[in-house]
PDB file of N, CA and C in Angstrom:
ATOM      1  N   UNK A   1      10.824 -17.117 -12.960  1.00  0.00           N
ATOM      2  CA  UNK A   1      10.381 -16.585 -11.688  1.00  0.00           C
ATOM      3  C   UNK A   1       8.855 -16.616 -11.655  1.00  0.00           C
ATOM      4  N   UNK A   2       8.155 -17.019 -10.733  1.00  0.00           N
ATOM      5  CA  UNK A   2       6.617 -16.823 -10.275  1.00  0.00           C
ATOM      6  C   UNK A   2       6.155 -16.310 -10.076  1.00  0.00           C
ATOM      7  N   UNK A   3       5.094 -15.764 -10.014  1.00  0.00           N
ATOM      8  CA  UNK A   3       4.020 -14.279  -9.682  1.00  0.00           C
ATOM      9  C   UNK A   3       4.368 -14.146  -7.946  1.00  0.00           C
ATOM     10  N   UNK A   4       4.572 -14.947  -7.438  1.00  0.00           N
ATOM     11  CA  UNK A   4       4.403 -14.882  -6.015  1.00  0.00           C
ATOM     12  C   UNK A   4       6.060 -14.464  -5.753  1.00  0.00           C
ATOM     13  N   UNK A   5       7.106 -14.381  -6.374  1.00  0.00           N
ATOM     14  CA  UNK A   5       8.370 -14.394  -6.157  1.00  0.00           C
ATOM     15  C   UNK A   5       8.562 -13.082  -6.157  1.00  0.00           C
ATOM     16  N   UNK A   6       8.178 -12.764  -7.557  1.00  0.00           N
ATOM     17  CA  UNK A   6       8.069 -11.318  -7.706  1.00  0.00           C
ATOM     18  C   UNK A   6       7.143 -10.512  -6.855  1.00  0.00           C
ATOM     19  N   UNK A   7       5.999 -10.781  -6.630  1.00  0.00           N
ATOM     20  CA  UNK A   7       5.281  -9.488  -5.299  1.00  0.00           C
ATOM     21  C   UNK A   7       6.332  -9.933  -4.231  1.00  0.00           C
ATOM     22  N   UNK A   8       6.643 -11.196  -3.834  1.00  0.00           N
ATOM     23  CA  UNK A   8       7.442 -10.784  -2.391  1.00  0.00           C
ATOM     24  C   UNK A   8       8.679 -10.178  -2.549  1.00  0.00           C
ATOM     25  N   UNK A   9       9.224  -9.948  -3.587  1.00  0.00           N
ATOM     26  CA  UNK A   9      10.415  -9.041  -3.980  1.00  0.00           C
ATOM     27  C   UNK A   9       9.867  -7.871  -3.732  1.00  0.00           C
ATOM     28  N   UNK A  10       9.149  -7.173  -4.203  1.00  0.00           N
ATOM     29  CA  UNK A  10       8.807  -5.763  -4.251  1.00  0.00           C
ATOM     30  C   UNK A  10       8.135  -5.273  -3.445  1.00  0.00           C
ATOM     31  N   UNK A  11       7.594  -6.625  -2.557  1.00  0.00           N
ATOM     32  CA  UNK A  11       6.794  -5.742  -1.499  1.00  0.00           C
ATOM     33  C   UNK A  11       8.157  -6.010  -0.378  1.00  0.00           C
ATOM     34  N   UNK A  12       9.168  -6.963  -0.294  1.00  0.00           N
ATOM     35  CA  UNK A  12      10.151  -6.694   0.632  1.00  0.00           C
ATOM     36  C   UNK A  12      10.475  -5.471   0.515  1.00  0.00           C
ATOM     37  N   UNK A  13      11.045  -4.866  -0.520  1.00  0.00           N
ATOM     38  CA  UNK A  13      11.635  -4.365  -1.595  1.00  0.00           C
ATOM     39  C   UNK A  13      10.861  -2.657  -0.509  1.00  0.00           C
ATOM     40  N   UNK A  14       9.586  -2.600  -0.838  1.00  0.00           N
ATOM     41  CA  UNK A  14       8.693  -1.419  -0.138  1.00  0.00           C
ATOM     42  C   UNK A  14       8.799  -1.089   1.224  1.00  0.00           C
ATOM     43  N   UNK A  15       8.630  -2.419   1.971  1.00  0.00           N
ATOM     44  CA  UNK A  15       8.744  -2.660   3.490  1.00  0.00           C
ATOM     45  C   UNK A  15       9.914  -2.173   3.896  1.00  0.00           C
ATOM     46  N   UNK A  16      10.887  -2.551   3.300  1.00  0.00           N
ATOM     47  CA  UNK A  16      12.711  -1.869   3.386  1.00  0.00           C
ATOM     48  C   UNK A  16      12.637  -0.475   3.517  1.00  0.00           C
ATOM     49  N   UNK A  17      12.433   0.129   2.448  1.00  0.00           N
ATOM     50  CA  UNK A  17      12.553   1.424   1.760  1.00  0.00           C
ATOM     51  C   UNK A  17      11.356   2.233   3.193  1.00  0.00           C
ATOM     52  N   UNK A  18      10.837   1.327   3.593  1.00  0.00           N
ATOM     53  CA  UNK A  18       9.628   2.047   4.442  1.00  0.00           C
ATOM     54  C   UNK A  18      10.300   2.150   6.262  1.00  0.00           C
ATOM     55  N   UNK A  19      11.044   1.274   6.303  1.00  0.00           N
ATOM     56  CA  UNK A  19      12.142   1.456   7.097  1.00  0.00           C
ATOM     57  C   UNK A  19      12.833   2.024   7.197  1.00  0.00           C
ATOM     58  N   UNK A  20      13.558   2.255   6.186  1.00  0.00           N
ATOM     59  CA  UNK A  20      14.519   2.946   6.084  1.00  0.00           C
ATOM     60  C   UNK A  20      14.436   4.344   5.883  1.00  0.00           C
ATOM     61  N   UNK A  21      13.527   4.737   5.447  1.00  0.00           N
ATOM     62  CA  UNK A  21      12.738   6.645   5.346  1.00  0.00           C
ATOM     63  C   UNK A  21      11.710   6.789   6.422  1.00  0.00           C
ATOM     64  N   UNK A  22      12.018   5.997   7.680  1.00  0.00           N
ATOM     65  CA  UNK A  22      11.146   6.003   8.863  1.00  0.00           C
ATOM     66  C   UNK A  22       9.784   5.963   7.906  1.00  0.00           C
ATOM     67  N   UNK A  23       8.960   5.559   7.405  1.00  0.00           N
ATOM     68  CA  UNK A  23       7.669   6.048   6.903  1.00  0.00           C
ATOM     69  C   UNK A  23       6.250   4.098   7.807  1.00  0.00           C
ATOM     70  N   UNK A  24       5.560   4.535   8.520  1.00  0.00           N
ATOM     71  CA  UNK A  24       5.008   3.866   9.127  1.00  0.00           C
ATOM     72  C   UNK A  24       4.533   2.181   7.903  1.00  0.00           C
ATOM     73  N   UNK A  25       5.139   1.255   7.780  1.00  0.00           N
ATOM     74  CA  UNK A  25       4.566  -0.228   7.157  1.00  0.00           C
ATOM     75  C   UNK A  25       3.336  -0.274   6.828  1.00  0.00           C
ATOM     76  N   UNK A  26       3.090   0.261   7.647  1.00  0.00           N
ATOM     77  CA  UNK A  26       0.990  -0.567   7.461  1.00  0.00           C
ATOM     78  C   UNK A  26       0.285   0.851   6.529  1.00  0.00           C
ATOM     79  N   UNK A  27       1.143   1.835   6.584  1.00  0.00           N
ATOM     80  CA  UNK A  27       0.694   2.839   4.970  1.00  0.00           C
ATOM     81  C   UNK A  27       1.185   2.494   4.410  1.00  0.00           C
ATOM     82  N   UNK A  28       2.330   2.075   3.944  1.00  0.00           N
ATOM     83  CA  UNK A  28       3.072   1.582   2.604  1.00  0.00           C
ATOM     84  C   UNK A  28       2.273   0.635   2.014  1.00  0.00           C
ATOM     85  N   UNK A  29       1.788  -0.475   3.453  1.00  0.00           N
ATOM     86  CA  UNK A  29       0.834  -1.818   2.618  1.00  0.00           C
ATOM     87  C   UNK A  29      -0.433  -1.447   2.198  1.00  0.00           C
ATOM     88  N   UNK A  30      -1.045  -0.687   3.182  1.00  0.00           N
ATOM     89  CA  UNK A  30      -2.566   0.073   2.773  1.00  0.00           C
ATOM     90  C   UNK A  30      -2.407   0.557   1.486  1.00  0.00           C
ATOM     91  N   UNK A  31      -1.438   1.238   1.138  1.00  0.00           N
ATOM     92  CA  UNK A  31      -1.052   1.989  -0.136  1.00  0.00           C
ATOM     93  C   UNK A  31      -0.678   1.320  -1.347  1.00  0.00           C
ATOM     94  N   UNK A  32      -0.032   0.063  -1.029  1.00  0.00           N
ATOM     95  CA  UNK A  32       0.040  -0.931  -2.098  1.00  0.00           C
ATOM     96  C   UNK A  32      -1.230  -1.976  -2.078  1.00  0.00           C
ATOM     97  N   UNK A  33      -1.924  -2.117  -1.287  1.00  0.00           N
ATOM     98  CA  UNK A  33      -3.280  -2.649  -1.729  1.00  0.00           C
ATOM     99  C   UNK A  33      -4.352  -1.735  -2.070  1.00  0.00           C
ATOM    100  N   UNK A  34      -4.216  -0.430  -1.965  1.00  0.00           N
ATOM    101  CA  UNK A  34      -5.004   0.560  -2.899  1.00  0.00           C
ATOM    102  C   UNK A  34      -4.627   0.151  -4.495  1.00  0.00           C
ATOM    103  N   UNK A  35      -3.237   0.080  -4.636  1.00  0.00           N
ATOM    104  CA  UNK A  35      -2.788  -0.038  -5.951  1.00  0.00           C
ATOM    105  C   UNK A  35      -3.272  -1.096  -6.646  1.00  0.00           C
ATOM    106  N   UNK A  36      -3.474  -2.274  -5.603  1.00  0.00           N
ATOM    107  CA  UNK A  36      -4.012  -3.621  -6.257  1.00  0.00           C
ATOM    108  C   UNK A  36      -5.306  -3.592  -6.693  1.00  0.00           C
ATOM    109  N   UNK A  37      -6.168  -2.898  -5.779  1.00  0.00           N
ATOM    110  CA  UNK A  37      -7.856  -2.659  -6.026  1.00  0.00           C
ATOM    111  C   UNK A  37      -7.584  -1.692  -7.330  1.00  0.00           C
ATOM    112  N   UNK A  38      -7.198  -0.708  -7.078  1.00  0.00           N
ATOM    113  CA  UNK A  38      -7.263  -0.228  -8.579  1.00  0.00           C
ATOM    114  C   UNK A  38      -6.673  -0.932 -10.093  1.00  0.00           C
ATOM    115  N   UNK A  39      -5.644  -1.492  -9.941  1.00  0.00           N
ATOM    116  CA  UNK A  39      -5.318  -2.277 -11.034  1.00  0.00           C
ATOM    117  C   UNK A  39      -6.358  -3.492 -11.447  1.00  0.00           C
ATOM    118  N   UNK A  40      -7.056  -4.532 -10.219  1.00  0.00           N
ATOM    119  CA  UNK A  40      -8.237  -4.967 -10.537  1.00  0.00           C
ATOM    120  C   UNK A  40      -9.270  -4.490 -11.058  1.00  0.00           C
ATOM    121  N   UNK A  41      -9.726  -3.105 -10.798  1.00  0.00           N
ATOM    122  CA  UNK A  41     -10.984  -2.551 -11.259  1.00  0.00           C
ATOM    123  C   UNK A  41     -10.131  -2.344 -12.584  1.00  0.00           C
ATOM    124  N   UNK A  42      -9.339  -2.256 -13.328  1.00  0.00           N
ATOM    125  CA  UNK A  42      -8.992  -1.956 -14.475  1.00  0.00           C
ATOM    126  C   UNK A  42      -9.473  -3.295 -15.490  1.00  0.00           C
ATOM    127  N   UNK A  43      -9.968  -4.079 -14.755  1.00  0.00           N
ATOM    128  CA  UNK A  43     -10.057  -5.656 -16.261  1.00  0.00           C
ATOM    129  C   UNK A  43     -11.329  -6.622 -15.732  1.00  0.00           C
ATOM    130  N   UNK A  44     -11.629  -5.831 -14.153  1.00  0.00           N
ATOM    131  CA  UNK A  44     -12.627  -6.846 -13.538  1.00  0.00           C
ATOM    132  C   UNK A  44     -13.829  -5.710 -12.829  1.00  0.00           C
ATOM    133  N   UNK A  45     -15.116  -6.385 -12.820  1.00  0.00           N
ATOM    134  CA  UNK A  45     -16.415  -5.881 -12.279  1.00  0.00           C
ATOM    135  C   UNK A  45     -15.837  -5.436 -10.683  1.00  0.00           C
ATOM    136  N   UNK A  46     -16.481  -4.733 -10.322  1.00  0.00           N
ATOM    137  CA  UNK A  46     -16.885  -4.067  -8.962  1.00  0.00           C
ATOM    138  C   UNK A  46     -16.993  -5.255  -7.988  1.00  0.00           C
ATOM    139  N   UNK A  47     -17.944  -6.015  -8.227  1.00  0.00           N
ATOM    140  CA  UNK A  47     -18.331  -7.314  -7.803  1.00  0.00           C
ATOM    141  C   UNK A  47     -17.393  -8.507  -7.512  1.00  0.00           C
ATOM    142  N   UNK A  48     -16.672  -8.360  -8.383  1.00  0.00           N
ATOM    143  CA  UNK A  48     -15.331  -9.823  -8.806  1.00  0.00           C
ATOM    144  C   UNK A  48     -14.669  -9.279  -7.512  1.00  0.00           C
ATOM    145  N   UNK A  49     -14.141  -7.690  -7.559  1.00  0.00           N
ATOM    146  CA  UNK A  49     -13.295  -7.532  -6.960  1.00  0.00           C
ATOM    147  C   UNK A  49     -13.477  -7.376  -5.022  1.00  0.00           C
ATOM    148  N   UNK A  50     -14.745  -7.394  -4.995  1.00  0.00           N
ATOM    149  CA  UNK A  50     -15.104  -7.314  -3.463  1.00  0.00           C
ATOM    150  C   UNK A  50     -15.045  -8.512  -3.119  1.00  0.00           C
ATOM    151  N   UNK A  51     -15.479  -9.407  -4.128  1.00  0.00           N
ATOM    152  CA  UNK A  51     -15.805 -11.107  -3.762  1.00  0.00           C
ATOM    153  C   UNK A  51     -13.969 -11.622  -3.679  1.00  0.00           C
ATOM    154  N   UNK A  52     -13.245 -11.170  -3.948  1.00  0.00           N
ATOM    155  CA  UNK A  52     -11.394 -11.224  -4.040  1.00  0.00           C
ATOM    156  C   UNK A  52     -11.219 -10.650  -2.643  1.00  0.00           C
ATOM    157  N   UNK A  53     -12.081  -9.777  -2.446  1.00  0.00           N
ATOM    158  CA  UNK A  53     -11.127  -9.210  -1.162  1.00  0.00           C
ATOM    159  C   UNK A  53     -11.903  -9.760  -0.121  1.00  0.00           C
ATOM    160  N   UNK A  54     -13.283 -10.152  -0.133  1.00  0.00           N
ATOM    161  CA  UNK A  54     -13.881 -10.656   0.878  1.00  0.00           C
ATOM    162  C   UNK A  54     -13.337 -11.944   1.542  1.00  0.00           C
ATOM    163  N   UNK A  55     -12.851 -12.859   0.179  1.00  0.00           N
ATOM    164  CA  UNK A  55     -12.094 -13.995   0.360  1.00  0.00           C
ATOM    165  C   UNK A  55     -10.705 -14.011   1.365  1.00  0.00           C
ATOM    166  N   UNK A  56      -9.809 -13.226   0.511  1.00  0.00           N
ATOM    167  CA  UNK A  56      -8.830 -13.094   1.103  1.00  0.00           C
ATOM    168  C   UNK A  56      -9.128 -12.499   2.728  1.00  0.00           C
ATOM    169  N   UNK A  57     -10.241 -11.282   2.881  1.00  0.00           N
ATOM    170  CA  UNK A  57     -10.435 -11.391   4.007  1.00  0.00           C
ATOM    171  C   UNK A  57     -10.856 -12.591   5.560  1.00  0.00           C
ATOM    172  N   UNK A  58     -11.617 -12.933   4.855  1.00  0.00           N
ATOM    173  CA  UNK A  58     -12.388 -14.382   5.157  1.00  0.00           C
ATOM    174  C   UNK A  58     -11.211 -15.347   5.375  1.00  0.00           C
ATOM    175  N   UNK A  59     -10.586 -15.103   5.006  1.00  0.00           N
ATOM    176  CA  UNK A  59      -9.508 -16.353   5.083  1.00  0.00           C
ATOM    177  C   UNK A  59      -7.927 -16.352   5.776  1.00  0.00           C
ATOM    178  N   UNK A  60      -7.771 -15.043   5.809  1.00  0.00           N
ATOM    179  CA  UNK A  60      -6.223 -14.591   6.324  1.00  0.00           C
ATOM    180  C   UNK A  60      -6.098 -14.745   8.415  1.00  0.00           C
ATOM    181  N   UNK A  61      -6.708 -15.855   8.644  1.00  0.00           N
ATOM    182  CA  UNK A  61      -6.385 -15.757  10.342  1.00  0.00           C
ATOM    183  C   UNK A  61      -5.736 -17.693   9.689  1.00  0.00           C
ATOM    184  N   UNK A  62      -4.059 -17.692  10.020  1.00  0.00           N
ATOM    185  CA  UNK A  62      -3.510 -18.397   9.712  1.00  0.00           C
ATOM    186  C   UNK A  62      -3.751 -19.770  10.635  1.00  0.00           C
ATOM    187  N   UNK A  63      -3.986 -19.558  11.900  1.00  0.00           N
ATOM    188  CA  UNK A  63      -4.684 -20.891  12.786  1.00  0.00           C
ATOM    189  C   UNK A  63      -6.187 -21.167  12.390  1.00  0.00           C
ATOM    190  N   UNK A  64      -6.550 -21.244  11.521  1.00  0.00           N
ATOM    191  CA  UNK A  64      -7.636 -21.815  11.096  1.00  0.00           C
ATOM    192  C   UNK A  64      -8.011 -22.749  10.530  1.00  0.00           C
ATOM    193  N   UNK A  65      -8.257 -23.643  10.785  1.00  0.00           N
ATOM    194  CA  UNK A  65      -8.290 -25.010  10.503  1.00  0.00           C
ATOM    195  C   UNK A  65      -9.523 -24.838   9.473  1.00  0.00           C
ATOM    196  N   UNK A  66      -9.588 -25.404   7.859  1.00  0.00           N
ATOM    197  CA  UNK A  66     -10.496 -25.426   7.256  1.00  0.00           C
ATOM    198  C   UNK A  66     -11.105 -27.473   7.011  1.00  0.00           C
ATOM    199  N   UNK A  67     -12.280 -27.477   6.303  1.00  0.00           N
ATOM    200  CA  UNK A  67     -12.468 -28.746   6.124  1.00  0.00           C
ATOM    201  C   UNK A  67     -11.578 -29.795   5.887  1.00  0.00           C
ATOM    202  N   UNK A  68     -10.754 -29.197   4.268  1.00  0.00           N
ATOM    203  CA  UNK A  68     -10.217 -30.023   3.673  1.00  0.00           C
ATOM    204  C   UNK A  68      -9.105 -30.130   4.165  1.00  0.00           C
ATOM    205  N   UNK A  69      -8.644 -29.805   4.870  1.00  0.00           N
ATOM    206  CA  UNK A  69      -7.541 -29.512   5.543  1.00  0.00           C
ATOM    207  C   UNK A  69      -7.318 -31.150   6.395  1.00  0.00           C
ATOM    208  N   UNK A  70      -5.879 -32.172   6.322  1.00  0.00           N
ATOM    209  CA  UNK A  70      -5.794 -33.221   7.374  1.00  0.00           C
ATOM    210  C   UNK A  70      -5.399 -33.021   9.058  1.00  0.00           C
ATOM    211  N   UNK A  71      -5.388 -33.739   9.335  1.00  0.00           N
ATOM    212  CA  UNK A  71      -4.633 -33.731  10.636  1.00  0.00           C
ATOM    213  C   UNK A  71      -3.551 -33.405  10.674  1.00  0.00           C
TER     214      UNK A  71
END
């Protein structure tokens, strides 16, 4: 199994459970990307980890056409 198989298991897995105990999605995810920033600051600089989230920020609008990207 792949790193990516497993978070989408468990974050389905959260999203469900967040349904299902009425509890609002977008705290469950806020709350599991608290968990991620903290598990990063556990092995990586302050720095690494803003430049990770800046990226992922920077980058998550899915119609965006980048350079390398073809026709």
């Amino acid at each position: 199994m792949q790193a990516s198989q497993i978070a989408q298991r468990h974050f389905d897995a959260a999203m469900s459970d967040a349904r299902n105990m009425s509890v609002d999605p977008d705290a469950v995810a806020r709350q599991l990307l608290g968990l991620v920033v903290h598990r990063y600051l556990e092995t990586r600089p302050v720095s690494d980890v803003q430049s990770e989230l800046r990226f992922v920020a920077d980058n998550c609008d899915p119609d965006t056409d980048y350079m390398f990207m073809r026709p």
